[in-house]
N, C-alpha and C. Protein backbone atom coordinates (compact mmCIF):
# COMPACT_ATOMS: atom_id res chain seq x y z
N UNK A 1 113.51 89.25 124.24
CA UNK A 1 113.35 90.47 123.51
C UNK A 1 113.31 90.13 122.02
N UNK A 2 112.68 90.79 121.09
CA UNK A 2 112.03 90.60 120.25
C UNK A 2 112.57 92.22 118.81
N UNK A 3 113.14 92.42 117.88
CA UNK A 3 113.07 93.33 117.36
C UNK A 3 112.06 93.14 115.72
N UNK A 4 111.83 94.10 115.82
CA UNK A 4 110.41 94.07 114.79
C UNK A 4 111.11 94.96 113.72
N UNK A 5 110.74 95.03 112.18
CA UNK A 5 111.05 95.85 110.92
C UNK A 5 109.80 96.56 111.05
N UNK A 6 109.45 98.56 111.23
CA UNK A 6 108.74 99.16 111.22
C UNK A 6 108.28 99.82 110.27
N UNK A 7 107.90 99.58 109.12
CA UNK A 7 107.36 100.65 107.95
C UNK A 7 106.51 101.89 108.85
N UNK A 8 107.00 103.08 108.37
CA UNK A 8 105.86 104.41 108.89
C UNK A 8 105.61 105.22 107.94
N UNK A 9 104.54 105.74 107.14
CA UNK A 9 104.25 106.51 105.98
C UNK A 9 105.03 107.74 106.23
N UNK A 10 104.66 108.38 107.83
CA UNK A 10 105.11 110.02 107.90
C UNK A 10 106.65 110.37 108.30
N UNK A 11 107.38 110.95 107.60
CA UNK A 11 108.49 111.44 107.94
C UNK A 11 108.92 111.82 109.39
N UNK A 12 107.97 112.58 109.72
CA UNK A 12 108.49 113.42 111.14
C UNK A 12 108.08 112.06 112.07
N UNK A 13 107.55 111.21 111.74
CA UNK A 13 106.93 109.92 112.95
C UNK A 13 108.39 109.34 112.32
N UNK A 14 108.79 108.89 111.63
CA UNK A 14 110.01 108.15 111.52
C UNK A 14 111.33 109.22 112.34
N UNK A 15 111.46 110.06 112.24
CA UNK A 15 112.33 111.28 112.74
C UNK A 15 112.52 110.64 114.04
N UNK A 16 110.94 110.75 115.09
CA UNK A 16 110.86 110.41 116.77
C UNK A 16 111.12 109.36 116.73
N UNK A 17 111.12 108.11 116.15
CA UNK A 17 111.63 107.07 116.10
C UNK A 17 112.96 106.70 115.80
N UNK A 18 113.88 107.37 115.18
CA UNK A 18 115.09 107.33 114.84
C UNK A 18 115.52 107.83 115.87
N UNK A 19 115.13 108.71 116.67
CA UNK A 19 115.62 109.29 117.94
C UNK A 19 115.29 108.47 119.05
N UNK A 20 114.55 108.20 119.31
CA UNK A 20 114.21 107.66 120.43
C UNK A 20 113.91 106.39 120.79
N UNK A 21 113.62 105.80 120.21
CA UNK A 21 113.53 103.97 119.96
C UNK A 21 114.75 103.27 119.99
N UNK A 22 115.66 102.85 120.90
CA UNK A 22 116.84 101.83 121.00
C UNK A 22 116.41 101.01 122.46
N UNK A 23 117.19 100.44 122.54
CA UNK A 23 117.44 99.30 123.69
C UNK A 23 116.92 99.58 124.61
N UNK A 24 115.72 99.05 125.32
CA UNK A 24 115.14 99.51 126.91
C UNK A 24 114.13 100.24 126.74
N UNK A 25 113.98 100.68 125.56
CA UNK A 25 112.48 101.66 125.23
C UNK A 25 111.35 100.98 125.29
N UNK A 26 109.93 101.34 125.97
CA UNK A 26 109.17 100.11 125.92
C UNK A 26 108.14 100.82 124.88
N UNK A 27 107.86 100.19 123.86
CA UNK A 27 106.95 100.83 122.78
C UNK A 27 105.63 100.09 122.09
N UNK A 28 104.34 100.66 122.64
CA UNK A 28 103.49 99.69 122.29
C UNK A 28 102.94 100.42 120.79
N UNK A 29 102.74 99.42 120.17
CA UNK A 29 102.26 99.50 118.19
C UNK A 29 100.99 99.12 117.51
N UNK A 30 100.62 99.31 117.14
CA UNK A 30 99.31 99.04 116.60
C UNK A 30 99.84 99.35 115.02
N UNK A 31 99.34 98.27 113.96
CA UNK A 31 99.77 98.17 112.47
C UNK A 31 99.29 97.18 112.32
N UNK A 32 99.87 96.91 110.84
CA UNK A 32 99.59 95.39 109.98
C UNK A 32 101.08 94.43 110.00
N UNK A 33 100.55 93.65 109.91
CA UNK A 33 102.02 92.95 109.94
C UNK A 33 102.29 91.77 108.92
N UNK A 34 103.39 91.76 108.78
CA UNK A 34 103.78 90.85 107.35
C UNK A 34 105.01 89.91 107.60
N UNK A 35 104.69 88.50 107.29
CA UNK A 35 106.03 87.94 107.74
C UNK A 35 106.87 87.85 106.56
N UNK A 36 107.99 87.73 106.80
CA UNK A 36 109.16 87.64 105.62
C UNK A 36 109.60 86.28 105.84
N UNK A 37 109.76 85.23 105.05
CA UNK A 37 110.54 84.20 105.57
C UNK A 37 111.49 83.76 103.56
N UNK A 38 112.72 83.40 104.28
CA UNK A 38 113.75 83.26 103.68
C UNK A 38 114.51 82.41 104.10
N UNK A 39 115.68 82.12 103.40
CA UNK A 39 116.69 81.12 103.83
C UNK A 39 118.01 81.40 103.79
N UNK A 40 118.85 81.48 104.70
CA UNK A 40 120.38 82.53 104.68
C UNK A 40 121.09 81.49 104.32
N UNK A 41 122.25 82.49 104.18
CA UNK A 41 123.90 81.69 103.40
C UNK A 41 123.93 79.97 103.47
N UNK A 42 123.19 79.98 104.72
CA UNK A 42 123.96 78.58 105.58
C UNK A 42 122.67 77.51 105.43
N UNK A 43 121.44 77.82 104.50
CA UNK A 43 120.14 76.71 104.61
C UNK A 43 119.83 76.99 105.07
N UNK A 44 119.30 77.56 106.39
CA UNK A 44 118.49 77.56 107.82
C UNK A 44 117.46 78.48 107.16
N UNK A 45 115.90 78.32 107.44
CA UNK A 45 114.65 78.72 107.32
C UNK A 45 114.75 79.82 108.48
N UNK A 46 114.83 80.95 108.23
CA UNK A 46 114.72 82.19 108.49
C UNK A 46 113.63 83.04 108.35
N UNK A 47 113.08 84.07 109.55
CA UNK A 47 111.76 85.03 109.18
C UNK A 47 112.16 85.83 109.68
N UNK A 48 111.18 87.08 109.35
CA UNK A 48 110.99 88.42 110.09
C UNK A 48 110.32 88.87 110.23
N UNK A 49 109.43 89.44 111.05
CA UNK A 49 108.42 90.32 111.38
C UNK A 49 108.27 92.02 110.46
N UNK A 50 107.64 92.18 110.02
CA UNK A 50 107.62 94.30 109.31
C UNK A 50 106.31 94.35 110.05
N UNK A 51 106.41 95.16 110.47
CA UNK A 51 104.92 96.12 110.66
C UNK A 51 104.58 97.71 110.13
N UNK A 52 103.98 97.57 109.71
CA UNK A 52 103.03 98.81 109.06
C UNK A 52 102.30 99.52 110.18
N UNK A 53 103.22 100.69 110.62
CA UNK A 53 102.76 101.43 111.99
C UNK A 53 101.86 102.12 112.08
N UNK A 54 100.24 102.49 112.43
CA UNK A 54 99.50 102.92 111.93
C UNK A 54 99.06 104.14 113.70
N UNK A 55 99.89 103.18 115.10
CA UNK A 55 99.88 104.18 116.02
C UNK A 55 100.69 103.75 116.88
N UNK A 56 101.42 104.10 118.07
CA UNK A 56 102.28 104.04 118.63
C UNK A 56 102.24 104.81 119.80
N UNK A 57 102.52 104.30 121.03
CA UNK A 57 102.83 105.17 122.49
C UNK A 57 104.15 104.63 122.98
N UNK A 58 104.88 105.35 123.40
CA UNK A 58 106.14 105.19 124.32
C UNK A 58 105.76 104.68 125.76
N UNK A 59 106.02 103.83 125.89
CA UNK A 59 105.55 103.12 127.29
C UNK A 59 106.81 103.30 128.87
N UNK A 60 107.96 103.54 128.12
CA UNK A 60 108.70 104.17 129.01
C UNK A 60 109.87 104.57 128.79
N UNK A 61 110.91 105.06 128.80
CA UNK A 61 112.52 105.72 128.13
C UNK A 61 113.08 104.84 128.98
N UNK A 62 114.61 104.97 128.24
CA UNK A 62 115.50 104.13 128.50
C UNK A 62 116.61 105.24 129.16
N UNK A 63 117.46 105.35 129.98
CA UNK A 63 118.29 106.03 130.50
C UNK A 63 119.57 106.65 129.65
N UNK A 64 119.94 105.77 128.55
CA UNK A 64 120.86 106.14 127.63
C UNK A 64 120.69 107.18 126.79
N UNK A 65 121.47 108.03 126.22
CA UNK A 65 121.25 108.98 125.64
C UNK A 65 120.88 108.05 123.93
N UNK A 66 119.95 109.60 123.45
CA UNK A 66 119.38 108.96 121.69
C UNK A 66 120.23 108.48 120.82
N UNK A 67 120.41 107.93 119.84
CA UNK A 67 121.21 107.47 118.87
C UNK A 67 121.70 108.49 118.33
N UNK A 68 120.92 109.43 118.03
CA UNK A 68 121.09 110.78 116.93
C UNK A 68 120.87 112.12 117.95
């Protein structure tokens, strides 16, 4: 498993996402993507994935109730 940093321009698309996007959600994305790479406390060469969300489908829910 894999967690991604999501930039989204529209408010109410960030809203359904704050709600509904945690652990077990299967969510397919379409965006731009940008790597981050850095180096933490300890030396180690570190990255991250952002994507720039441009569309998005819920591919299936997770049984747990929403965050919010």
């Amino acid at each position: 498993m894999m967690w991604y940093d999501c930039n989204i321009n529209s408010e109410a698309t960030a809203k359904v996402f704050q709600t509904y996007v945690m652990q077990g959600v299967g969510v397919y994305i379409k965006g731009y993507s940008k790597i981050k790479a850095y180096i933490n406390n300890s030396g180690e060469a570190k990255g991250s994935i952002v994507i720039h969300v441009t569309y998005f489908k819920f591919l299936n829910f997770s049984k747990e109730k929403p965050l919010i």
